[in-house]
Protein backbone atom coordinates (compact mmCIF):
# COMPACT_ATOMS: atom_id res chain seq x y z
CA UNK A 1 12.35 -27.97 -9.33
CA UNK A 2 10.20 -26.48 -6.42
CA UNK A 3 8.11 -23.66 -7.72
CA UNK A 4 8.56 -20.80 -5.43
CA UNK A 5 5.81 -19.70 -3.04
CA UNK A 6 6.77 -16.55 -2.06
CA UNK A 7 7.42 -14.48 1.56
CA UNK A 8 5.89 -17.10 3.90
CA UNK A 9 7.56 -17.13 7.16
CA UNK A 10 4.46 -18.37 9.08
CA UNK A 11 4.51 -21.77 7.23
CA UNK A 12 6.22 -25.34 8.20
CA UNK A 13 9.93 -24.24 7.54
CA UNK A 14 10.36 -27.47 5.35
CA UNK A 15 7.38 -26.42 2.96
CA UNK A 16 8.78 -26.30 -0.52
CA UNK A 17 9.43 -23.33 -2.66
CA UNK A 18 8.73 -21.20 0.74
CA UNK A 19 10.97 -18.11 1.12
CA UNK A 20 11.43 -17.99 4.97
CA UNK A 21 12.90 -14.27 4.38
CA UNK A 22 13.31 -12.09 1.98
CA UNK A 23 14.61 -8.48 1.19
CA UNK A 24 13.35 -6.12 -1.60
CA UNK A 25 11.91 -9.48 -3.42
CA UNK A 26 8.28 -8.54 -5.14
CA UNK A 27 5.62 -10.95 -6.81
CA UNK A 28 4.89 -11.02 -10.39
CA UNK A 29 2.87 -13.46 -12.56
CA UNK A 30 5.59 -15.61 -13.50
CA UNK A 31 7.27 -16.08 -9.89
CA UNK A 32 9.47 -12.98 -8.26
CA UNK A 33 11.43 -10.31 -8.93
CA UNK A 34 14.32 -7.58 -7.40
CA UNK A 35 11.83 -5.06 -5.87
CA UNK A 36 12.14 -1.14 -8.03
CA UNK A 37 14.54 1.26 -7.04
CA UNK A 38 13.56 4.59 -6.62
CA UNK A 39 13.19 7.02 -9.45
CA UNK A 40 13.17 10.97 -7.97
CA UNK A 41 10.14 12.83 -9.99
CA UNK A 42 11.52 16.49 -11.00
CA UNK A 43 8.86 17.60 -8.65
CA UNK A 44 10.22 20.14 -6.06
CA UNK A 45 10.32 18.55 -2.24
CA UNK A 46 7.21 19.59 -0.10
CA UNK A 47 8.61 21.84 2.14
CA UNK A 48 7.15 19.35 5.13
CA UNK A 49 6.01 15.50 5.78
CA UNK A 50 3.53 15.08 3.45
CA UNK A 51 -0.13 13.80 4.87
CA UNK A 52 -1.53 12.67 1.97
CA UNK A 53 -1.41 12.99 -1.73
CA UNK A 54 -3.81 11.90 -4.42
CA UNK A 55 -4.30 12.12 -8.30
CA UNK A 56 -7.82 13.51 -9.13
CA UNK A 57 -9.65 13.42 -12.03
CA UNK A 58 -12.38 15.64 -13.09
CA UNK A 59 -14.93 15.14 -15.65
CA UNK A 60 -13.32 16.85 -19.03
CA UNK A 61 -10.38 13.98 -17.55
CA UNK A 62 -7.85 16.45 -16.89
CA UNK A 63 -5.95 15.53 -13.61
CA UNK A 64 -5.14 17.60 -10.61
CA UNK A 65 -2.17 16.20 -8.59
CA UNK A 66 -2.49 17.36 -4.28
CA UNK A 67 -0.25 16.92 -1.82
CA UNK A 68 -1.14 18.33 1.72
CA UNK A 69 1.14 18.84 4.81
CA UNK A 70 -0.43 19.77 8.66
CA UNK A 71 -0.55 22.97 7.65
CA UNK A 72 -0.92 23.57 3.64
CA UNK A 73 -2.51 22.33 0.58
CA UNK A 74 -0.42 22.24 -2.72
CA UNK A 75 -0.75 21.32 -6.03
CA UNK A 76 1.57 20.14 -8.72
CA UNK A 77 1.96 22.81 -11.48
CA UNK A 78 5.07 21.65 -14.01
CA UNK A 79 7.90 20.62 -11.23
CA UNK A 80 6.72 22.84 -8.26
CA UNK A 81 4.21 22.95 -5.61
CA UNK A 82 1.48 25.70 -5.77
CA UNK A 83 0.02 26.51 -2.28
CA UNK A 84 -3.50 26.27 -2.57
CA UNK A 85 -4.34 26.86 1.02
CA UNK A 86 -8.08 28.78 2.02
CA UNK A 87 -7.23 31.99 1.73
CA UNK A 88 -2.83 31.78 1.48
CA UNK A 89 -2.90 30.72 4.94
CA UNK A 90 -2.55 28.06 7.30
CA UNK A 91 -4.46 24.91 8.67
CA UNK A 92 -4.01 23.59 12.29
CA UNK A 93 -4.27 19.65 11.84
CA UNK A 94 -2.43 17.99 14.47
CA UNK A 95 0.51 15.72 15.25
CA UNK A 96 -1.81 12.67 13.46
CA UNK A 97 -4.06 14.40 11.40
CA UNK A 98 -4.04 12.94 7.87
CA UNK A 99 -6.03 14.60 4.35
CA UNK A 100 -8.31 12.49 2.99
CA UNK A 101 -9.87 13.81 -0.48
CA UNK A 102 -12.29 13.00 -2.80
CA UNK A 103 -13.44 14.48 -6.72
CA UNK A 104 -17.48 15.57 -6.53
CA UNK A 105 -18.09 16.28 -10.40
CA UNK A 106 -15.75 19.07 -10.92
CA UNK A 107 -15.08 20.05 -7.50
CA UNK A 108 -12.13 18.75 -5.34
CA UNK A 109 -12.24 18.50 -1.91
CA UNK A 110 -10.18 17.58 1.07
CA UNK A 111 -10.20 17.29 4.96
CA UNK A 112 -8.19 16.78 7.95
CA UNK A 113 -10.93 16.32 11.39
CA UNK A 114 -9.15 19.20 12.95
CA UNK A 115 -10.00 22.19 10.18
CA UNK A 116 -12.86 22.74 7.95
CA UNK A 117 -13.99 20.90 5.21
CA UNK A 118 -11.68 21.93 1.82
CA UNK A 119 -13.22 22.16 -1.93
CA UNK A 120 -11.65 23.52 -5.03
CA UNK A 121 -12.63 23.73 -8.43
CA UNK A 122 -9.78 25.52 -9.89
CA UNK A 123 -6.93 27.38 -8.00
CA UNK A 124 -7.08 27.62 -3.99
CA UNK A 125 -9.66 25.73 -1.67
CA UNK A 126 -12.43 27.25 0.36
CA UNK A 127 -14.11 26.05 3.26
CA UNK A 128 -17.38 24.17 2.61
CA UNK A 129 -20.54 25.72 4.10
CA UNK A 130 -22.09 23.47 6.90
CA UNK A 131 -20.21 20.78 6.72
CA UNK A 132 -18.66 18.76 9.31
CA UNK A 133 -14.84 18.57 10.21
CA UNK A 134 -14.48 14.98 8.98
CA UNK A 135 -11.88 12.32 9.08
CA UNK A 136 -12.78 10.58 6.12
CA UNK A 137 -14.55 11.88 2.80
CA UNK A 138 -16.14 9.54 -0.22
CA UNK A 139 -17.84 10.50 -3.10
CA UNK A 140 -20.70 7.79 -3.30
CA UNK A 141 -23.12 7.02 -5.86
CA UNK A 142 -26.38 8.85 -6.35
CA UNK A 143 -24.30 12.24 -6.35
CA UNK A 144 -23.59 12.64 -2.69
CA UNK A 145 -20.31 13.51 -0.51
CA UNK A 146 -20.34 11.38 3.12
CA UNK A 147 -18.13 12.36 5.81
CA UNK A 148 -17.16 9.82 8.33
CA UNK A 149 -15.81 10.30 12.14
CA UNK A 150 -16.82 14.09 12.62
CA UNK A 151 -16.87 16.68 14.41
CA UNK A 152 -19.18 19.99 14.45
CA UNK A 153 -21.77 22.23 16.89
CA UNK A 154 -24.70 20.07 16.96
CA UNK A 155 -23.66 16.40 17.74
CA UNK A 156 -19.86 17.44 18.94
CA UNK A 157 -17.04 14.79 18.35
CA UNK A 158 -18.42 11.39 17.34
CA UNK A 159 -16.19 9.00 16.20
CA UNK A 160 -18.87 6.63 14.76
CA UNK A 161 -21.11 9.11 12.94
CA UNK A 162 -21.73 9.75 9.45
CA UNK A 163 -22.84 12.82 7.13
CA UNK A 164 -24.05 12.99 3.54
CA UNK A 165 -24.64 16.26 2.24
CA UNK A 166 -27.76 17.27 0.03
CA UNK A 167 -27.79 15.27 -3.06
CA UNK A 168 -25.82 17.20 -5.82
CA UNK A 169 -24.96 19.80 -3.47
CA UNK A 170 -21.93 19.56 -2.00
CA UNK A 171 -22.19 23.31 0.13
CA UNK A 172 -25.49 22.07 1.82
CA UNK A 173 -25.03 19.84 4.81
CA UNK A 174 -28.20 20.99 6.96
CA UNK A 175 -30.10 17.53 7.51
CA UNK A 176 -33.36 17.73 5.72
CA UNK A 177 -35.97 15.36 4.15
CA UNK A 178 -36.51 17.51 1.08
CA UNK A 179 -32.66 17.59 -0.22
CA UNK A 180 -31.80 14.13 1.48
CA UNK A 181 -28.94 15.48 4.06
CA UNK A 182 -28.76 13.36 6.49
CA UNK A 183 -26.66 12.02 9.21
CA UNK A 184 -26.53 9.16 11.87
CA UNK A 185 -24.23 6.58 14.04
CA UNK A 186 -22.96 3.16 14.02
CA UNK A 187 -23.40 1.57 16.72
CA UNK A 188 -23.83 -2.21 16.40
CA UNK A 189 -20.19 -2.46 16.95
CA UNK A 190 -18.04 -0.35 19.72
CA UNK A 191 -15.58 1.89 18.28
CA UNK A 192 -15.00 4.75 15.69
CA UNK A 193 -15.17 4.19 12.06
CA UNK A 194 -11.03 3.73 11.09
CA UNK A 195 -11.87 4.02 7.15
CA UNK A 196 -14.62 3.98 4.40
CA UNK A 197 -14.22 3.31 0.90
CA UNK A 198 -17.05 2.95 -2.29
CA UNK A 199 -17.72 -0.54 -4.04
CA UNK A 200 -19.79 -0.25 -6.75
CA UNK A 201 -22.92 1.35 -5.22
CA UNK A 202 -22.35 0.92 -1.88
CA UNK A 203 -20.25 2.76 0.51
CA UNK A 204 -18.14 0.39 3.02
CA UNK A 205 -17.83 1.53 6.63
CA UNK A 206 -15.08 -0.12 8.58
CA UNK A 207 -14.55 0.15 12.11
CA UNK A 208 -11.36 -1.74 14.20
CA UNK A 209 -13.64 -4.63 14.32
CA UNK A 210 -16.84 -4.62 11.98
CA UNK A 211 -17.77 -3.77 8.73
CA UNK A 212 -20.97 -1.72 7.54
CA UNK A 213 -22.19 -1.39 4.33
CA UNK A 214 -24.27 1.35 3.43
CA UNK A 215 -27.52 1.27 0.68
CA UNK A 216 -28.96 4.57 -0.78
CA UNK A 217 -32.34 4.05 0.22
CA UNK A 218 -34.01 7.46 -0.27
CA UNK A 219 -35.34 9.81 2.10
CA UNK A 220 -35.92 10.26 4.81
CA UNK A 221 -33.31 7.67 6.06
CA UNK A 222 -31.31 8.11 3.05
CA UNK A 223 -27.91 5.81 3.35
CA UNK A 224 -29.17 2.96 5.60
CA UNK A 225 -26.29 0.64 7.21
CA UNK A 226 -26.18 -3.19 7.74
CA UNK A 227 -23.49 -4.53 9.85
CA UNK A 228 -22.08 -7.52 7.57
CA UNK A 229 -22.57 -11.13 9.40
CA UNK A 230 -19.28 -12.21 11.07
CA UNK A 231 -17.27 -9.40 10.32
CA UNK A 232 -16.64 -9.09 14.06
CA UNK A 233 -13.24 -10.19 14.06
CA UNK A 234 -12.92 -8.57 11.01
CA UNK A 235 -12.28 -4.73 10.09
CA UNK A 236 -9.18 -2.09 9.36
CA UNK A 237 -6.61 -1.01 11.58
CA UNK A 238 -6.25 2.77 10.12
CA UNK A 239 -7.69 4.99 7.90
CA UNK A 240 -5.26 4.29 4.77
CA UNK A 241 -4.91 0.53 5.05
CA UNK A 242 -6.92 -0.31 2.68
CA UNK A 243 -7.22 -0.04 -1.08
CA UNK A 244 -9.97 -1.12 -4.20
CA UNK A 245 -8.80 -3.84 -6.02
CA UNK A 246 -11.91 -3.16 -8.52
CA UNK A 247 -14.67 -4.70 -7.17
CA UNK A 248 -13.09 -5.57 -4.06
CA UNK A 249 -11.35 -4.57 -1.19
CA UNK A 250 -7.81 -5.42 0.54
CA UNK A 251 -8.02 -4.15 4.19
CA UNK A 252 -5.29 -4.77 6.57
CA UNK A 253 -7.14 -5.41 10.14
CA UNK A 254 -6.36 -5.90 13.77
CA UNK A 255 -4.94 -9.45 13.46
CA UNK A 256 -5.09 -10.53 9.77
CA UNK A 257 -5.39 -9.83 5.77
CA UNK A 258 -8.86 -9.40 4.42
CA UNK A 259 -10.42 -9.19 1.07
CA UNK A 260 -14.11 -8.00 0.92
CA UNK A 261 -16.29 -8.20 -1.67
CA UNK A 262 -19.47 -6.67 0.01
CA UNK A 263 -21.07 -10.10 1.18
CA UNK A 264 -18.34 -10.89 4.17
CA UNK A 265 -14.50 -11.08 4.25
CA UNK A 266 -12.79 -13.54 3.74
CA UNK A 267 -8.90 -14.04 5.18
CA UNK A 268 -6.24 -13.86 2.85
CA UNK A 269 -3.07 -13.66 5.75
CA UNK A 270 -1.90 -17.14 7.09
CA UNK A 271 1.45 -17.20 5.77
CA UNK A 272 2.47 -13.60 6.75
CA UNK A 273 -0.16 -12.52 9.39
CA UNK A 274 1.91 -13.86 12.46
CA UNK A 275 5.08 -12.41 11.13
CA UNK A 276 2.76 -8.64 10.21
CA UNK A 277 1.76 -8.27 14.38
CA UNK A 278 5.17 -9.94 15.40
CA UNK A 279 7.42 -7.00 13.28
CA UNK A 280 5.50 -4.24 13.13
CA UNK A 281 4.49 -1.34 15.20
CA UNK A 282 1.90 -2.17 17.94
CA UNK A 283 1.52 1.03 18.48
CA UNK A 284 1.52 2.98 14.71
CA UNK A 285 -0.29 0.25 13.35
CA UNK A 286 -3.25 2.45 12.55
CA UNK A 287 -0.55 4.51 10.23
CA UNK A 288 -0.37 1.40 7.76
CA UNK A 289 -0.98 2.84 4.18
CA UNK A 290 -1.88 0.17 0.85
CA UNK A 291 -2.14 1.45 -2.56
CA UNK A 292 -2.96 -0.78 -5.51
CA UNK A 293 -0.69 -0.82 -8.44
CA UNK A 294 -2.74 -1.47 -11.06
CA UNK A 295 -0.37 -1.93 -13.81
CA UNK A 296 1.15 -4.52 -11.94
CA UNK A 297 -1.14 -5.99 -10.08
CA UNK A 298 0.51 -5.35 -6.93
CA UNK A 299 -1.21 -3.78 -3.23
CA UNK A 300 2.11 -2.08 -1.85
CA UNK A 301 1.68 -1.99 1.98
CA UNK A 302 3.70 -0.05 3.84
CA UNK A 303 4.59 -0.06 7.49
CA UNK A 304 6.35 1.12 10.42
CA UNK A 305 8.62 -1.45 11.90
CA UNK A 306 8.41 -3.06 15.39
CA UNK A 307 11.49 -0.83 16.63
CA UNK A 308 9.96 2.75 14.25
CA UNK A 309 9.43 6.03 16.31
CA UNK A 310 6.67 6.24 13.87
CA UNK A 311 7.90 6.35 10.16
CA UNK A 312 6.78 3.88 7.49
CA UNK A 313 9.94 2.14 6.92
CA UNK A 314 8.80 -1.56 5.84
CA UNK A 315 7.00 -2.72 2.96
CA UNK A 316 4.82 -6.02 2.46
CA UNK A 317 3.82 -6.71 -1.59
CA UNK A 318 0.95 -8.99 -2.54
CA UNK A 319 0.24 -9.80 -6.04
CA UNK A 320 -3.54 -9.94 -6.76
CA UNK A 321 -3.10 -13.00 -9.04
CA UNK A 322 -0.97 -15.39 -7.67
CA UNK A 323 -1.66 -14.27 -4.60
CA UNK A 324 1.40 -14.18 -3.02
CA UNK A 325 3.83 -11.91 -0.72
CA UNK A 326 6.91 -10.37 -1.19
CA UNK A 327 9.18 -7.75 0.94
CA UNK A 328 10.95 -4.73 0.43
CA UNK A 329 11.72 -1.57 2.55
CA UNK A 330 11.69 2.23 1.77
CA UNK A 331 10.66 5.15 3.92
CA UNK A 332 6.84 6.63 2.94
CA UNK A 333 5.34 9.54 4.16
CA UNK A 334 2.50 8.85 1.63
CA UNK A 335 1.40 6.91 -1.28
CA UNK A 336 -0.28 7.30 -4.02
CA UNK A 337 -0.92 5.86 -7.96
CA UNK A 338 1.02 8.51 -9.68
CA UNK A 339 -0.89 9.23 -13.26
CA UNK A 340 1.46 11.21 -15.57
CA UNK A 341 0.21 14.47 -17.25
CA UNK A 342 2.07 13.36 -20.66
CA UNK A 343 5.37 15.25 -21.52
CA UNK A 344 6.26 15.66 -25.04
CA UNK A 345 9.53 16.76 -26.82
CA UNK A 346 8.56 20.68 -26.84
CA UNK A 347 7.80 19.84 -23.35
CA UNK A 348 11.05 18.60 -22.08
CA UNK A 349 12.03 22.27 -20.78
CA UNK A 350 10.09 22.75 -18.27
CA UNK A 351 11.96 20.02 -16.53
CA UNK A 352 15.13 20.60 -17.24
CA UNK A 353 17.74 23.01 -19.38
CA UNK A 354 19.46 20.26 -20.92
CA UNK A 355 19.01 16.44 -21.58
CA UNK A 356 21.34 15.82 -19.07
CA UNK A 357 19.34 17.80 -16.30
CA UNK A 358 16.43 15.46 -16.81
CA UNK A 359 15.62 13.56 -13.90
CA UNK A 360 16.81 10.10 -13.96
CA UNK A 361 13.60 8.24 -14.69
CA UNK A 362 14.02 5.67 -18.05
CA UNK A 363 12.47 7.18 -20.87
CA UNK A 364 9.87 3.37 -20.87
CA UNK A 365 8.66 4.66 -17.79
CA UNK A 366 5.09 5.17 -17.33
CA UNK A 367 6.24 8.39 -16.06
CA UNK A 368 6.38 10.54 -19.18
CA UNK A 369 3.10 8.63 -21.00
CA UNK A 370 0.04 9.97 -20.76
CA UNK A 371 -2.05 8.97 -18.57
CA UNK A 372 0.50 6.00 -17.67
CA UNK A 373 0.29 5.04 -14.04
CA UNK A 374 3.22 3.34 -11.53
CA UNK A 375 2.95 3.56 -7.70
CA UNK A 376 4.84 6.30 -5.91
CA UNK A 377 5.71 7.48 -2.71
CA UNK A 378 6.76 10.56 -0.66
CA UNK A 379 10.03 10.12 1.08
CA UNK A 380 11.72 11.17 4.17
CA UNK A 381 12.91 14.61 2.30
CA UNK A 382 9.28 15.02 1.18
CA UNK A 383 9.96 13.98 -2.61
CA UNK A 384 8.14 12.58 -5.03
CA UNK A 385 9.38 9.46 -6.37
CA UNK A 386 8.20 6.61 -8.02
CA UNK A 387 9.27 2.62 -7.79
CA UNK A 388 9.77 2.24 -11.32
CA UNK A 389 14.24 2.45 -11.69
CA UNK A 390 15.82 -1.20 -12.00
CA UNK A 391 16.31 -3.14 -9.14
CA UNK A 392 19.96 -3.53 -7.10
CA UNK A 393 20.65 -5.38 -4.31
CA UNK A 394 18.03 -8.53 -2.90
CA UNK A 395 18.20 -12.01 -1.83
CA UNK A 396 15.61 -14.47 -0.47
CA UNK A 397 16.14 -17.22 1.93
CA UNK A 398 14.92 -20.43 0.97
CA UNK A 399 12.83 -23.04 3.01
CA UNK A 400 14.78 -25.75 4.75
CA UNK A 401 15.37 -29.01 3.04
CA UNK A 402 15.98 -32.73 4.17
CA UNK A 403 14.76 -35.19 6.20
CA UNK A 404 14.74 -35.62 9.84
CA UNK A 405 16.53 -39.17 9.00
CA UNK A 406 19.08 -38.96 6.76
CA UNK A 407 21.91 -37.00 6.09
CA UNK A 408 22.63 -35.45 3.26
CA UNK A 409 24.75 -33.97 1.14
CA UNK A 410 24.38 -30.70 -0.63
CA UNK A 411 25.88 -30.74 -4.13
CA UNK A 412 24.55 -27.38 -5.53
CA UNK A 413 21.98 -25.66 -6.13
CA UNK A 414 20.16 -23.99 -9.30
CA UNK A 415 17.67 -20.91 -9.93
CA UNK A 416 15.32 -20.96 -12.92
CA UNK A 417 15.64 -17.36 -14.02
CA UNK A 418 13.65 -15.48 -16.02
CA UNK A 419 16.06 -12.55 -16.57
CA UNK A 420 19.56 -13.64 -14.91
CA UNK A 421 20.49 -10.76 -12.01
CA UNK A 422 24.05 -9.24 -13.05
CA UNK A 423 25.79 -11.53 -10.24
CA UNK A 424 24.78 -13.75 -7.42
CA UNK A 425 26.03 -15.86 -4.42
CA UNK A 426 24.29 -18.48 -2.26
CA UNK A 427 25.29 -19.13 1.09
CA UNK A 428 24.60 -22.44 2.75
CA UNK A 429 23.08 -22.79 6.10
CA UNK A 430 22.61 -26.44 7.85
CA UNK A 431 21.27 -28.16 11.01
CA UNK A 432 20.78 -31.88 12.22
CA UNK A 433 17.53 -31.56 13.85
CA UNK A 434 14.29 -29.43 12.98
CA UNK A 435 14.41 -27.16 15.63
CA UNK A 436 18.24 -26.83 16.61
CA UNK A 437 20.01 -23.48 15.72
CA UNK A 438 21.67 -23.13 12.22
CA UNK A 439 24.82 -23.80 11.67
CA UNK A 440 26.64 -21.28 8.73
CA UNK A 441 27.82 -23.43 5.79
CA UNK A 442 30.04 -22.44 2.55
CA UNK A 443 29.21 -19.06 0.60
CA UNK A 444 29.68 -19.79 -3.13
CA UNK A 445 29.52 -17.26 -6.62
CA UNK A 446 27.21 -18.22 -9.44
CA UNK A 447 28.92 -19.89 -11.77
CA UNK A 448 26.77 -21.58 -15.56
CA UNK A 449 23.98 -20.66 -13.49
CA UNK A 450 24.79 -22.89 -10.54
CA UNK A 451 25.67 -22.48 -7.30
CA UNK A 452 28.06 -24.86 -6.19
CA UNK A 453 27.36 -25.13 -2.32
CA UNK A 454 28.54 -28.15 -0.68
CA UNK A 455 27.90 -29.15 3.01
CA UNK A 456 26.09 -31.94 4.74
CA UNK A 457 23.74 -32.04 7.09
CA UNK A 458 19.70 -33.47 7.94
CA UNK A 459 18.46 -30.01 6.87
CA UNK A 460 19.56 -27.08 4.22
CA UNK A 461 18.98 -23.64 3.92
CA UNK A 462 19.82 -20.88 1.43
CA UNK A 463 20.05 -17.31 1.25
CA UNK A 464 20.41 -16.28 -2.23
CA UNK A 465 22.08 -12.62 -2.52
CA UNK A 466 21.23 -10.65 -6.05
CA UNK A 467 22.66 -7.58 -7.43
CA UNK A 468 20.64 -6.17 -10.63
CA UNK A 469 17.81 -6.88 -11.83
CA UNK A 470 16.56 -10.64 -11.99
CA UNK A 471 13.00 -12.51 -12.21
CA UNK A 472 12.87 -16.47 -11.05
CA UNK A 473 10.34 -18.66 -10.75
CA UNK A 474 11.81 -22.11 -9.53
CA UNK A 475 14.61 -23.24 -7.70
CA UNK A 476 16.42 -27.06 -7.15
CA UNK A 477 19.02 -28.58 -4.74
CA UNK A 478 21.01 -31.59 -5.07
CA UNK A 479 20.63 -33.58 -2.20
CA UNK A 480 22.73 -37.01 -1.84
CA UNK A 481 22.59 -39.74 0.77
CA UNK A 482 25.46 -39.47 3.33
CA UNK A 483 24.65 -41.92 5.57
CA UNK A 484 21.89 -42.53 8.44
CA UNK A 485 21.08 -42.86 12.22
């Protein structure tokens, strides 16, 4: 049997086990699976797109779940959204503005670019004295907040500066030797600074093209930046695409798939990265969100499609072990790993009257544990949902097989499943030379867990259409002499 290899439509079509296509398909250890449903959280919808959400934790471990739109800040309370906005009003943002936030110690804190810097340590944010409108916030070792592509009085907008604020002190941004505030630029490389991210000690400063990595040093220079060797052609293409794999970093860049470990990146795309620039959005690229599912080992990366007006409608899945791709699509307005508060029987009111008002998540789900984590999403109606409810509808398209030689016959075809999908059909697909257009063959129902296609032809292809939920890990065709030229 040919073991399969996963969403690869950038290799030699005859490669075996490659799926040349696939839809809602997903890696797992073992081989692949039918990508989750949806499961809608009895969280309330946002009452706008959502900009960013995030699970925060704060040092007694008790969580804090945010969600911010252009103009609000909200947090989760039972099943509905409690505006936390400075003040009960409004922010400005803009038509791109995104939140990033962070967790200082007990404090929580958020920011846009376009309005002042946000921190909470119970109930509604406040504006932070002195800092800088920021893009991007981190909370970095040694007990300091950075801020990365800001704006503010002194230095004006500067796309490729960065802030710390006094160490400890997250209300004190005034540069000064004596409480280590600092700021400066990075230069080496043209360009603003798309995204930052900790690993381990460091902080990681990525531009379009070019990485920095940043030391605490001490005063007076503080955080002191070295632009990585070779990471020219390297770097992130927004300020969401990218995600900690623990101890490392997945960053989606300009023209490939990186992992980066703090010593230089090293490409992990040449079976999809082709395919990425060729079907997605040139121009909201930069919008590309990854979150790492944990649990599963899985960096969801979501999208906008070549043909979006600007939603993230496509989904790429690599696992971090096998290292392999999958595909799936659902709309995202955000991401995030969604940690569960815990819900116990007593409990069970506050999200519904009755048990058959509860919301239609299984009761296995890491949904209801406590502090059980599965990978969610904001959708187009600006709910919370997670990808955790069994899988429907998928199919995968297999590599082509033959020889440019001799033609064959088809006489079947077989799956090695894992968990058997709740029905299935295979349709055949054949050609006489390697680069002639396909010709459609015989569509056939699973039957003893074969498929019994039958057509002839130098080369074969299969699509393989699933409904339910299913895992496989290898598939085999019988192919029979049928004569020669």
């Amino acid at each position: 049997m040919d073991k399969l290899l996963g969403f690869a439509p950038n290799v030699d079509p005859t490669t075996p086990g490659a799926m040349l296509d696939c839809e809602h398909i997903i890696p797992f250890e073992a081989g692949f699976a039918g990508a989750p449903n949806a499961a809608t959280t009895p969280a309330d919808a946002l009452p706008a797109e959502c900009r960013g959400a995030v699970v925060l934790t704060k040092l007694d471990d008790t969580r804090r779940l945010f969600a911010g739109t252009q103009t609000k800040l909200y947090e989760l309370s039972g099943t509905a959204w409690t505006d936390r906005s400075a003040g009960g009003g409004s922010y400005t943002g803009s038509v791109d503005s995104r939140w990033s936030f962070c967790q200082f110690g007990d404090t929580s804190m958020a920011s846009n670019l376009v309005d002042a810097m946000q921190q909470s340590t119970t109930g509604a944010f406040a504006a932070v004295p002195t800092a800088p409108k920021a893009k991007i916030i981190v909370s970095a070792a040694n007990n300091f907040v950075l801020a990365f592509h800001t704006n503010e009085g002194t230095f004006g907008v500067a796309p490729d500066r960065w802030w710390c604020c006094a160490q400890s002190n997250q209300n004190d941004w005034v540069p000064a030797v004596a409480t280590s505030a600092n700021t400066g630029r990075l230069i080496a490389t043209p360009g603003s600074i798309q995204a930052a991210m900790t690993l381990g000690d460091y902080v990681i400063a990525y531009k379009s093209r070019g990485i920095f990595v940043g030391t605490y040093v001490g005063s007076p220079v503080v955080w002191q930046w070295a632009l990585v060797p070779g990471s020219n052609d390297a770097g992130c293409v927004g300020q969401e695409a990218l995600c900690d794999l623990g101890g490392v970093h997945f960053v989606v860049g300009a023209d490939d798939f990186w992992l980066f470990d703090g010593s230089r990146p090293t490409s992990i795309g040449a079976e999809v990265r082709d395919w990425f620039r060729l079907n997605s959005s040139e121009t909201y690229r930069f919008r590309t969100r990854c979150t790492y599912d944990q649990p599963r080992r899985l960096v969801w990366i979501n999208f906008a499609s070549r043909d979006s007006t600007g939603q993230l409608d496509r989904c790429m899945v690599y696992n971090t072990t096998t290292k392999r791709f999958g595909l799936t699509h659902h709309i995202s307005e955000a991401t995030l790993l969604y940690t569960a508060p815990g819900v116990t029987i007593d409990g069970l009111d506050a999200y519904a009257s009755t048990i058959d008002g509860l919301p239609t998540v299984p009761f296995d789900s890491a949904y209801w544990l406590s502090g059980g984590r599965a990978f969610a999403h904001f959708d187009e109606l600006h709910r919370l949902v997670l990808r955790n409810a069994a899988a429907t509808n998928s199919s995968y398209t297999t590599n082509d097989m033959g020889d440019d030689d001799l033609v064959t016959m088809l006489d079947g075809v077989r799956i090695r499943f894992h968990i058997e999908p709740t029905s299935a059909t295979c349709t055949g697909f054949w050609k006489m030379t390697p680069g002639a257009a396909l010709q459609s063959g015989p569509t056939e129902a699973m039957y003893d867990g074969e498929f019994q296609v039958r057509q002839s032809g130098r080369f074969h292809r299969l699509r393989f259409d699933f409904v339910g939920p299913h895992r496989e890990g290898a598939h085999k065709a019988k192919l029979n002499p049928d004569g020669e030229r």
